[in-house]
Protein backbone atom coordinates (compact mmCIF):
# COMPACT_ATOMS: atom_id res chain seq x y z
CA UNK A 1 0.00 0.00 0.00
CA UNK A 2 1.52 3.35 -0.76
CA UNK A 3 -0.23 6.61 0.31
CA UNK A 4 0.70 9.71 -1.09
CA UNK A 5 -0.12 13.30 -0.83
CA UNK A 6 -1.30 15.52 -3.26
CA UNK A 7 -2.05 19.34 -4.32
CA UNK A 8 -4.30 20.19 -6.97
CA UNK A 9 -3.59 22.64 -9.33
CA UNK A 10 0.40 22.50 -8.03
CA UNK A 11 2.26 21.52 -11.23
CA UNK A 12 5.71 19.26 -10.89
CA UNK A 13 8.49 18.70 -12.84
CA UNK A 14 8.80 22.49 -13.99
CA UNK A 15 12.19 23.33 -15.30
CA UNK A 16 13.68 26.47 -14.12
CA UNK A 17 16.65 28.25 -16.08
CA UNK A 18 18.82 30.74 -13.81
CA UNK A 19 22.28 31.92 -14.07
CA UNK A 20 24.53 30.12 -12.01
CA UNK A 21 24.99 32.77 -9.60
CA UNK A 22 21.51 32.30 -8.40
CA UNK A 23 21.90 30.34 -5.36
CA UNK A 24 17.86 30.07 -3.89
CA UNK A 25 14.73 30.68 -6.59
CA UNK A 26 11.78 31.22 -4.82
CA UNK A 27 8.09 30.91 -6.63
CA UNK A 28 4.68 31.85 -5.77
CA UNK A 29 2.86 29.31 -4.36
CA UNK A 30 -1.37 29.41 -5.12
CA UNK A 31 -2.93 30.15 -1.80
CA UNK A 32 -6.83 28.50 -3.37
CA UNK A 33 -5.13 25.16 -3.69
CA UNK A 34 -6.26 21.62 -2.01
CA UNK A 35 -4.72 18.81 -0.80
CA UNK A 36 -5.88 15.16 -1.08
CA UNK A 37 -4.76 11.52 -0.05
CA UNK A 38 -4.27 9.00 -2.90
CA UNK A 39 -3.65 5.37 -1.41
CA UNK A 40 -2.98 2.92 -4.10
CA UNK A 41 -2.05 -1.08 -3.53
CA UNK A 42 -0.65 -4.02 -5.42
CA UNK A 43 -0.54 -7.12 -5.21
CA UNK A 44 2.72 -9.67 -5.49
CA UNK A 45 0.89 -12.87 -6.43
CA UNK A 46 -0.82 -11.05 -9.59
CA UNK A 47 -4.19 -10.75 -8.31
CA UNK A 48 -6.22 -7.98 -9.07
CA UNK A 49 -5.56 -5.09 -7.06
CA UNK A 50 -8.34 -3.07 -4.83
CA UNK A 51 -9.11 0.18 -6.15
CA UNK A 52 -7.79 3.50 -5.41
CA UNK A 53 -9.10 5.60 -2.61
CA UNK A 54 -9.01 9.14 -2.96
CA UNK A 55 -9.70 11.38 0.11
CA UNK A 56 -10.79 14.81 -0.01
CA UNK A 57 -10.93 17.58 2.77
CA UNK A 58 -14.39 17.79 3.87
CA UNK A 59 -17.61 16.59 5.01
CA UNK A 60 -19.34 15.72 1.54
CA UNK A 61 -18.40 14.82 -1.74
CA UNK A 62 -19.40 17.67 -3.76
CA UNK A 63 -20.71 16.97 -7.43
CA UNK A 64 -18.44 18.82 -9.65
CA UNK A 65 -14.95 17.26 -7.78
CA UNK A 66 -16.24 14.21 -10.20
CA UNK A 67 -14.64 13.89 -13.53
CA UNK A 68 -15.85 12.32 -16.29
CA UNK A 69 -12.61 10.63 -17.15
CA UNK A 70 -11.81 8.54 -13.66
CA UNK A 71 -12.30 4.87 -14.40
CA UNK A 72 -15.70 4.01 -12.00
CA UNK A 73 -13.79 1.80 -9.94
CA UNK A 74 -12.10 4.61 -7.73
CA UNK A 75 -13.04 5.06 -4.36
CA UNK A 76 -13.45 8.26 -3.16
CA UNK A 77 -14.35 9.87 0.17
CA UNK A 78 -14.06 12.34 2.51
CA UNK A 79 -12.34 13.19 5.62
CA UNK A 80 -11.95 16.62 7.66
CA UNK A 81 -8.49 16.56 7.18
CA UNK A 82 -8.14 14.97 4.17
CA UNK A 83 -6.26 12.01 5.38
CA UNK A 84 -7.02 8.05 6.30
CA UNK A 85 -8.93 7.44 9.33
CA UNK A 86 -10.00 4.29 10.89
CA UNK A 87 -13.40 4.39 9.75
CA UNK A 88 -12.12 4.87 5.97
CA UNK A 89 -9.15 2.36 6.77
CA UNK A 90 -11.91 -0.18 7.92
CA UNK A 91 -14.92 0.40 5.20
């Protein structure tokens, strides 16, 4: 099982070209962003792997957070602090 943090609308991989004499870069960070909990699992003897849970900050899973490119099989769910919980852990 691997969980993993994440922040939407937080780009990686960006490639930044200074001169050399530029020791620190700072950027601007979005202050409107979220952060969610991805837990993902496999499985060593080939079986099919559980789905995905993906945990958002919150109380309810509002209707426009749903794309209509996920699979179907992802799980997702809230929590007030946007991380696993034993009732989430345990559904």
């Amino acid at each position: 099982m691997d969980e993993s943090g994440v922040r939407i609308g937080c780009p990686t991989g960006e490639i930044v070209i200074v001169p050399t004499q530029v020791k620190e870069l700072y950027t601007a960070s979005p202050e409107n962003r979220k952060s969610l909990t991805i837990i993902e699992t496999i499985c060593a003897d080939r079986r099919e792997p559980p789905p995905p849970v993906i945990i958002c900050p919150g109380e309810k899973i509002m209707e426009n957070w749903i794309q209509d490119n996920l699979t179907g099989a992802e799980v997702i769910t809230v929590s007030p602090t946007s991380y696993t919980n034993e009732h989430i852990a345990l559904a």
